[in-house]
C-alpha atoms as a PDB file:
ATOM      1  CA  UNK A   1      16.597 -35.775  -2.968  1.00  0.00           C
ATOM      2  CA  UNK A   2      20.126 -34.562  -2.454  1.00  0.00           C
ATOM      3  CA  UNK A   3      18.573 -32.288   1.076  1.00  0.00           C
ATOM      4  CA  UNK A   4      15.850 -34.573   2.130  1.00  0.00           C
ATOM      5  CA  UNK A   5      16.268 -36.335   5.578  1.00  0.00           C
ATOM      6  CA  UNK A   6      15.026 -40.017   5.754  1.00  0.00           C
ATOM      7  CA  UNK A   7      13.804 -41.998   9.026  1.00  0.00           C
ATOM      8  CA  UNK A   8      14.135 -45.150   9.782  1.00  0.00           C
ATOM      9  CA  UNK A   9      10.281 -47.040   9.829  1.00  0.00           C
ATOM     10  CA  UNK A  10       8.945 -49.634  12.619  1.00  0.00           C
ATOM     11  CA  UNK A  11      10.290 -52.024  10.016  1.00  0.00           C
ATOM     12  CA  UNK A  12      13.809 -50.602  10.097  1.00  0.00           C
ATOM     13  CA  UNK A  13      14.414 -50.639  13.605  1.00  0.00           C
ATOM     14  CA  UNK A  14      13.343 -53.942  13.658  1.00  0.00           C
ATOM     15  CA  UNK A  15      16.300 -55.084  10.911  1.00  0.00           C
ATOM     16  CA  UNK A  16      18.724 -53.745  13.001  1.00  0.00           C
ATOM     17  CA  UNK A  17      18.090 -55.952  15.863  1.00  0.00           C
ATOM     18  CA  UNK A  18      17.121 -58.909  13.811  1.00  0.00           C
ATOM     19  CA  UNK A  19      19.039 -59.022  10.385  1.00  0.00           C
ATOM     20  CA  UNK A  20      16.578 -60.724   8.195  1.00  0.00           C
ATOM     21  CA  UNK A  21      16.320 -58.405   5.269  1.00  0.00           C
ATOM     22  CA  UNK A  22      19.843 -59.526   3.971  1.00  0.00           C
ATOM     23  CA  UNK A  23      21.484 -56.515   3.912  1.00  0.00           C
ATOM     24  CA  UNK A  24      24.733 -55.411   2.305  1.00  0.00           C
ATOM     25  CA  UNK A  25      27.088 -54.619   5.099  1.00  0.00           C
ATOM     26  CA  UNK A  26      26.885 -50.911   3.285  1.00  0.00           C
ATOM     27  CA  UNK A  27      23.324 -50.771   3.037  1.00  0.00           C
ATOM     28  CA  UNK A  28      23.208 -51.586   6.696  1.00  0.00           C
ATOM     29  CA  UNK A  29      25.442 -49.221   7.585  1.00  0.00           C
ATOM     30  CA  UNK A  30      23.401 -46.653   5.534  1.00  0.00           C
ATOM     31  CA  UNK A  31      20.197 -47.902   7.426  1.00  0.00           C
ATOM     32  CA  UNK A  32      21.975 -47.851  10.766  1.00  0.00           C
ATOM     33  CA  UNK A  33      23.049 -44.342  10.182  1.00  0.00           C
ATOM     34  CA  UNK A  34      19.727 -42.927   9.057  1.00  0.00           C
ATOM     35  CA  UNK A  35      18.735 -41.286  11.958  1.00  0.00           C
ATOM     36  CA  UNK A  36      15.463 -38.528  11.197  1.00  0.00           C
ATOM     37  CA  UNK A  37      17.870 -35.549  11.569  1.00  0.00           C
ATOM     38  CA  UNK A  38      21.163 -35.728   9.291  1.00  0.00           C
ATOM     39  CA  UNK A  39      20.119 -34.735   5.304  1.00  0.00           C
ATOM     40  CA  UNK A  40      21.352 -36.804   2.273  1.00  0.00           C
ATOM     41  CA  UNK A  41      24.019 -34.211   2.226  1.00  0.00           C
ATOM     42  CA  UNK A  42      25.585 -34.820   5.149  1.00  0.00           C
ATOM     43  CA  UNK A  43      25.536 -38.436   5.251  1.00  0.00           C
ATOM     44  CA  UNK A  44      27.208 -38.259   1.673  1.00  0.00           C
ATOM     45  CA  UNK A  45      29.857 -35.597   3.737  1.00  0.00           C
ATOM     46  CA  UNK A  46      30.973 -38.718   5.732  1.00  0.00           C
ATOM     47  CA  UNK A  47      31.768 -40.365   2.419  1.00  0.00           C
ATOM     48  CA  UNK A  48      29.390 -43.144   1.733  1.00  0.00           C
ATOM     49  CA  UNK A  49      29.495 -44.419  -1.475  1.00  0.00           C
ATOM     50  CA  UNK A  50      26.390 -45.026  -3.648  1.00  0.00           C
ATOM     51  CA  UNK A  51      24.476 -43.260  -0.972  1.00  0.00           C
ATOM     52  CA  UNK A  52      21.986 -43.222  -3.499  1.00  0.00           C
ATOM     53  CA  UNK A  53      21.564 -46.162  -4.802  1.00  0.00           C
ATOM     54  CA  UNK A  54      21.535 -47.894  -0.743  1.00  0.00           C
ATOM     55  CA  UNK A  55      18.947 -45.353  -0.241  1.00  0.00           C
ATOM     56  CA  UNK A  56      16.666 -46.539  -2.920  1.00  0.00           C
ATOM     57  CA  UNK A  57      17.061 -49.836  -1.613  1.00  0.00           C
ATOM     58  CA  UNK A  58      15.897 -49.022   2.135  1.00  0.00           C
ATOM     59  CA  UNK A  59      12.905 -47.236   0.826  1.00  0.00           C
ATOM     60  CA  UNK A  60      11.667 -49.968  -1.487  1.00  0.00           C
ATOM     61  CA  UNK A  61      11.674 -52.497   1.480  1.00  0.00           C
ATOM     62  CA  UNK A  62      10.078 -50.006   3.089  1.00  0.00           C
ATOM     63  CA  UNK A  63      12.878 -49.826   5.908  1.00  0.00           C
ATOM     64  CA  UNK A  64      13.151 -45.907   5.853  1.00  0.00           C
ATOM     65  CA  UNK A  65      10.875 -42.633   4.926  1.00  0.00           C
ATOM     66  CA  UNK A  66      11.007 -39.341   4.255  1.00  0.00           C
ATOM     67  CA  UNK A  67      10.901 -37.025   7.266  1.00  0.00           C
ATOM     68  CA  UNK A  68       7.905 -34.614   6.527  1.00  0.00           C
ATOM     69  CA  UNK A  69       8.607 -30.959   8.004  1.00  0.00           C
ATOM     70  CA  UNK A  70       6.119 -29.930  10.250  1.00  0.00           C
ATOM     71  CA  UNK A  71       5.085 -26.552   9.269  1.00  0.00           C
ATOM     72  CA  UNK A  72       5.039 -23.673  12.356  1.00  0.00           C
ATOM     73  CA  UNK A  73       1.276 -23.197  13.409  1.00  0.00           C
ATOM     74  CA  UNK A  74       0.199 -20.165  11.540  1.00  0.00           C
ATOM     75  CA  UNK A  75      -2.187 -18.394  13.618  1.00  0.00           C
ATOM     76  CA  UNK A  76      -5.758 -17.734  11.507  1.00  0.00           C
ATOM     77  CA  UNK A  77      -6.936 -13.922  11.757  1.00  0.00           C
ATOM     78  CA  UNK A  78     -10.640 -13.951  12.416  1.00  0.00           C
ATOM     79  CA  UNK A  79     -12.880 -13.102   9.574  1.00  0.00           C
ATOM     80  CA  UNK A  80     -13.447  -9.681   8.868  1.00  0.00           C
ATOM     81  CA  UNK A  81     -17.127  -8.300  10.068  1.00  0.00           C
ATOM     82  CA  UNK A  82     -19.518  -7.617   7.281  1.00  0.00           C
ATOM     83  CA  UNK A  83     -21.021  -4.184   7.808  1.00  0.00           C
ATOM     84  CA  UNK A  84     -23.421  -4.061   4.408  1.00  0.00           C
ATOM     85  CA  UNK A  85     -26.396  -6.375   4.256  1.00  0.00           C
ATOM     86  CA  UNK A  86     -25.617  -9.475   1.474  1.00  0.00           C
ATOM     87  CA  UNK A  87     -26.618  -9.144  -1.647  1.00  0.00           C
ATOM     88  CA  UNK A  88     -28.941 -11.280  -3.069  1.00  0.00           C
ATOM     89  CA  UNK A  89     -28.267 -13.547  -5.917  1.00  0.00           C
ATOM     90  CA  UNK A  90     -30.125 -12.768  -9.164  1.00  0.00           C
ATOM     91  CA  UNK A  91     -31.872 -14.756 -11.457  1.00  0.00           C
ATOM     92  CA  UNK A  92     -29.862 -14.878 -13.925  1.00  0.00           C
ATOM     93  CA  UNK A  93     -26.597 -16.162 -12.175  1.00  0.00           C
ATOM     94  CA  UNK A  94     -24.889 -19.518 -12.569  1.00  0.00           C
ATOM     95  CA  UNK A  95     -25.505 -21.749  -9.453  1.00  0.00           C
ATOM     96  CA  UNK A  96     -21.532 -22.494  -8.194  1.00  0.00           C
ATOM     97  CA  UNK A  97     -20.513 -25.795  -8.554  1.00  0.00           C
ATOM     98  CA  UNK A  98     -17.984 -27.730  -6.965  1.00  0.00           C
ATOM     99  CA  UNK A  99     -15.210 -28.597  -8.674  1.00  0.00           C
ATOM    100  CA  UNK A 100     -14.369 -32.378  -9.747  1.00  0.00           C
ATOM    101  CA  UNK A 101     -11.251 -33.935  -7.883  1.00  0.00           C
ATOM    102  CA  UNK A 102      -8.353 -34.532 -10.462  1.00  0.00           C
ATOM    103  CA  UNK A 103      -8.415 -38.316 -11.052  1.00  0.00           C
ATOM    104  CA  UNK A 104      -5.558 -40.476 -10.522  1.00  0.00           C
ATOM    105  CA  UNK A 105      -3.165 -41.361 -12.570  1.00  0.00           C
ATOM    106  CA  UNK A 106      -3.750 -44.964 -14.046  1.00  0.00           C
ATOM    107  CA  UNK A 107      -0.221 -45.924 -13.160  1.00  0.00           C
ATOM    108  CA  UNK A 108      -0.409 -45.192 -10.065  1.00  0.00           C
ATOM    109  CA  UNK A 109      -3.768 -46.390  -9.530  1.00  0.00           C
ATOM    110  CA  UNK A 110      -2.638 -49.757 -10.240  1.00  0.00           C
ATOM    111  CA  UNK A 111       0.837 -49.972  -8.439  1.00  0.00           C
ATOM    112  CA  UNK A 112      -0.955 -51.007  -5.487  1.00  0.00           C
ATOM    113  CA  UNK A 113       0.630 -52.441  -2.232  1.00  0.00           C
ATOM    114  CA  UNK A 114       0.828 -55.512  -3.790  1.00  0.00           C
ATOM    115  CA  UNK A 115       3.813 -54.285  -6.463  1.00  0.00           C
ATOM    116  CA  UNK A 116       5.489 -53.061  -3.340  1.00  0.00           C
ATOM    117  CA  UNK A 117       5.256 -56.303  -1.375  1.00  0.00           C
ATOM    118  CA  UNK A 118       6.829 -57.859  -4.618  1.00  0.00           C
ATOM    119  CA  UNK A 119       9.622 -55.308  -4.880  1.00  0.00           C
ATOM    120  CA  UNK A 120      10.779 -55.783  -1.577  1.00  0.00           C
ATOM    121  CA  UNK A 121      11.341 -59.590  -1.731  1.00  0.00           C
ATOM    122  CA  UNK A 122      12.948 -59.090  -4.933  1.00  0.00           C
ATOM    123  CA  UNK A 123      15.103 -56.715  -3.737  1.00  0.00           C
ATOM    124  CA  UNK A 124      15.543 -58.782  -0.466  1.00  0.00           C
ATOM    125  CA  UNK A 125      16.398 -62.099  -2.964  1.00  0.00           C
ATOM    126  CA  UNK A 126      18.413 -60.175  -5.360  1.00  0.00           C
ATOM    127  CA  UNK A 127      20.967 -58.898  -2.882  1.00  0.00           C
ATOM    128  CA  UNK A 128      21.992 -62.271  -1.936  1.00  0.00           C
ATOM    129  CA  UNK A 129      22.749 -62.383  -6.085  1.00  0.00           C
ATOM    130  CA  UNK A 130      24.316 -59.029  -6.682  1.00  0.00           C
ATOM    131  CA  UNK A 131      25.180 -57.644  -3.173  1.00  0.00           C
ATOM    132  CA  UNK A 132      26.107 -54.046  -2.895  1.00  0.00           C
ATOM    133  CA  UNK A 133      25.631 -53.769  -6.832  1.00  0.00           C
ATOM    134  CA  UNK A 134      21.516 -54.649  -6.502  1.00  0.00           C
ATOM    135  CA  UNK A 135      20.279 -51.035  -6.749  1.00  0.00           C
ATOM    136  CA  UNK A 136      22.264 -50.814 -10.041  1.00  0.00           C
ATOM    137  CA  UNK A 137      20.974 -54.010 -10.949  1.00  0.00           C
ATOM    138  CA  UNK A 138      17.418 -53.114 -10.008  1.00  0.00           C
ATOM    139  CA  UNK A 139      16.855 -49.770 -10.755  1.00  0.00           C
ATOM    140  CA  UNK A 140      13.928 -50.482 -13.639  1.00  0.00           C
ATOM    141  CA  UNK A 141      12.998 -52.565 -11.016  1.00  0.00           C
ATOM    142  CA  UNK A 142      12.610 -49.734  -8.168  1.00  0.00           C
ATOM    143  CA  UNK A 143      11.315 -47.333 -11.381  1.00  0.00           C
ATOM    144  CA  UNK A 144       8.356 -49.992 -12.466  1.00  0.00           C
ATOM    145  CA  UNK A 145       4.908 -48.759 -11.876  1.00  0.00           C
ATOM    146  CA  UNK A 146       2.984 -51.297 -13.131  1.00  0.00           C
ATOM    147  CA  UNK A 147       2.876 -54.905 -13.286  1.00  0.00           C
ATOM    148  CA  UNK A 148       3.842 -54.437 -17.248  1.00  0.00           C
ATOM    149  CA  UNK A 149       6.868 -52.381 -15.987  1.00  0.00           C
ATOM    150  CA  UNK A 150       7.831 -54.690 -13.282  1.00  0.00           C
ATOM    151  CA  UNK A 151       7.868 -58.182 -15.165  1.00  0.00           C
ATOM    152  CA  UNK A 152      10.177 -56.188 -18.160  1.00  0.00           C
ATOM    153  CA  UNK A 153      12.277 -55.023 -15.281  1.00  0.00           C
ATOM    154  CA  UNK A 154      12.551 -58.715 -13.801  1.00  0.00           C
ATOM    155  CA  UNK A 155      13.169 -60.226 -17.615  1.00  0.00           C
ATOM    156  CA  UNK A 156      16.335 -57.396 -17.817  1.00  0.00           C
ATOM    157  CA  UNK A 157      17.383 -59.421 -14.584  1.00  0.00           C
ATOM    158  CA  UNK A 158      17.118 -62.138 -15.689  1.00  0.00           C
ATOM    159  CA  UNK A 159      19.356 -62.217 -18.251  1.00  0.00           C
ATOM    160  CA  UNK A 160      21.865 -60.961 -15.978  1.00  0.00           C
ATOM    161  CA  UNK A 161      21.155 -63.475 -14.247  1.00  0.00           C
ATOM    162  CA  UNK A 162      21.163 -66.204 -16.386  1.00  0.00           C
ATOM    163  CA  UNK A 163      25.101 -65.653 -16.443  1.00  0.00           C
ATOM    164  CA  UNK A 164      25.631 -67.325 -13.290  1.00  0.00           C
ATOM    165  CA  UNK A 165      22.528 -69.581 -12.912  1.00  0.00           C
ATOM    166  CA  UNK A 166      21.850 -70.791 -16.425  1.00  0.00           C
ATOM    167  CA  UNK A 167      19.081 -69.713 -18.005  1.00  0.00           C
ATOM    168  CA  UNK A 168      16.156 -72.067 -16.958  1.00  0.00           C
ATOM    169  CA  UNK A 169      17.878 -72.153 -12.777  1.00  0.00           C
ATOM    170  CA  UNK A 170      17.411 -67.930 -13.725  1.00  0.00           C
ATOM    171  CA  UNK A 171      13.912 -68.278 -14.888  1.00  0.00           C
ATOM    172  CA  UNK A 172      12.407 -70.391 -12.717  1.00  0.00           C
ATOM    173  CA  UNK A 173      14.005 -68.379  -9.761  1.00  0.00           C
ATOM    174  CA  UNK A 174      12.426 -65.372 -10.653  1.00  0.00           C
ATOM    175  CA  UNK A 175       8.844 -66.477 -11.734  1.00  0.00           C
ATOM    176  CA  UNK A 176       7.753 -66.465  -7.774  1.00  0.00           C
ATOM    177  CA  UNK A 177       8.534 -62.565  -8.169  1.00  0.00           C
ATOM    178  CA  UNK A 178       6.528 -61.845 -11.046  1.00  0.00           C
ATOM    179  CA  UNK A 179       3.393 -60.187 -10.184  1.00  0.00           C
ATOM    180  CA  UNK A 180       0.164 -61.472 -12.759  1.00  0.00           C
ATOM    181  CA  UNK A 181      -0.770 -58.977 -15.559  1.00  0.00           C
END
């Protein structure tokens, strides 16, 4: 990802004006700097630190997204012209059959919008816990595909949590996060 160029979303211009995501001052600065054009490279050149892990954070609340290169029009050369009559298909040929479309992936299938939703707010409520340190807090959290992966994500959290708020204060805290199984 160290050459891909990020944009920021209807959603991330909006946090700029309003400040409700509860940013890190240096994840707002990433955000704020994100501008469709510059790569990862060069904003890492004007010495960000964890560029990374900021980055991760914007994407999961859906604040920034990949800039997708436009390809050049190619221009199509027109079909060649057939000059011998088309042969006719014997008897004894297999019929062609289309092929089937590669199925999806079961963890992705069930990652769903609503495991996003989730992640942001817990990404949104963690920062006020962890601050600039919440990607490296949340990382199995950003990584979690499935509602299995997410709520073992959440109970590594919790712990760390747990530190600060006790471990029932922790528990209960986190429960509105967790998504059902």
């Amino acid at each position: 990802m160290s050459s891909g160029v990020f944009q920021k979303t209807e959603s991330g211009k909006a946090e700029i004006a309003r400040r409700q995501a509860g940013l890190s001052p240096a994840t707002r600065t990433v955000l704020i700097m994100v501008n469709g054009s510059d790569s990862v490279n060069a904003l890492t050149a004007r010495g960000l630190p964890q560029l990374q892990g900021h980055l991760d954070v914007l994407l999961a609340l859906g604040l920034i997204e990949p800039v997708v290169a436009r390809a050049a029009p190619v221009a199509t050369p027109s079909p060649p012209v057939v000059t011998q009559p088309p042969v006719e298909p014997t008897a004894t040929a297999a019929p062609l059959t289309a092929r089937a479309p590669a199925s999806v992936p079961a963890q992705a299938a069930t990652a769903g919008p609503g495991l996003d939703t989730l992640r942001r707010q817990a990404m949104a409520y963690l920062g006020n816990h962890f601050g600039p340190d919440t990607p490296l807090v949340a990382q199995a959290l950003l990584a979690a595909r499935t509602a299995t992966e997410f709520n073992a994500a959440l109970d590594g959290i919790e712990s760390k949590l747990a530190i600060y708020l006790g471990r029932k204060q922790a528990a209960r805290e986190l429960q509105a996060l967790r998504p059902a199984t």
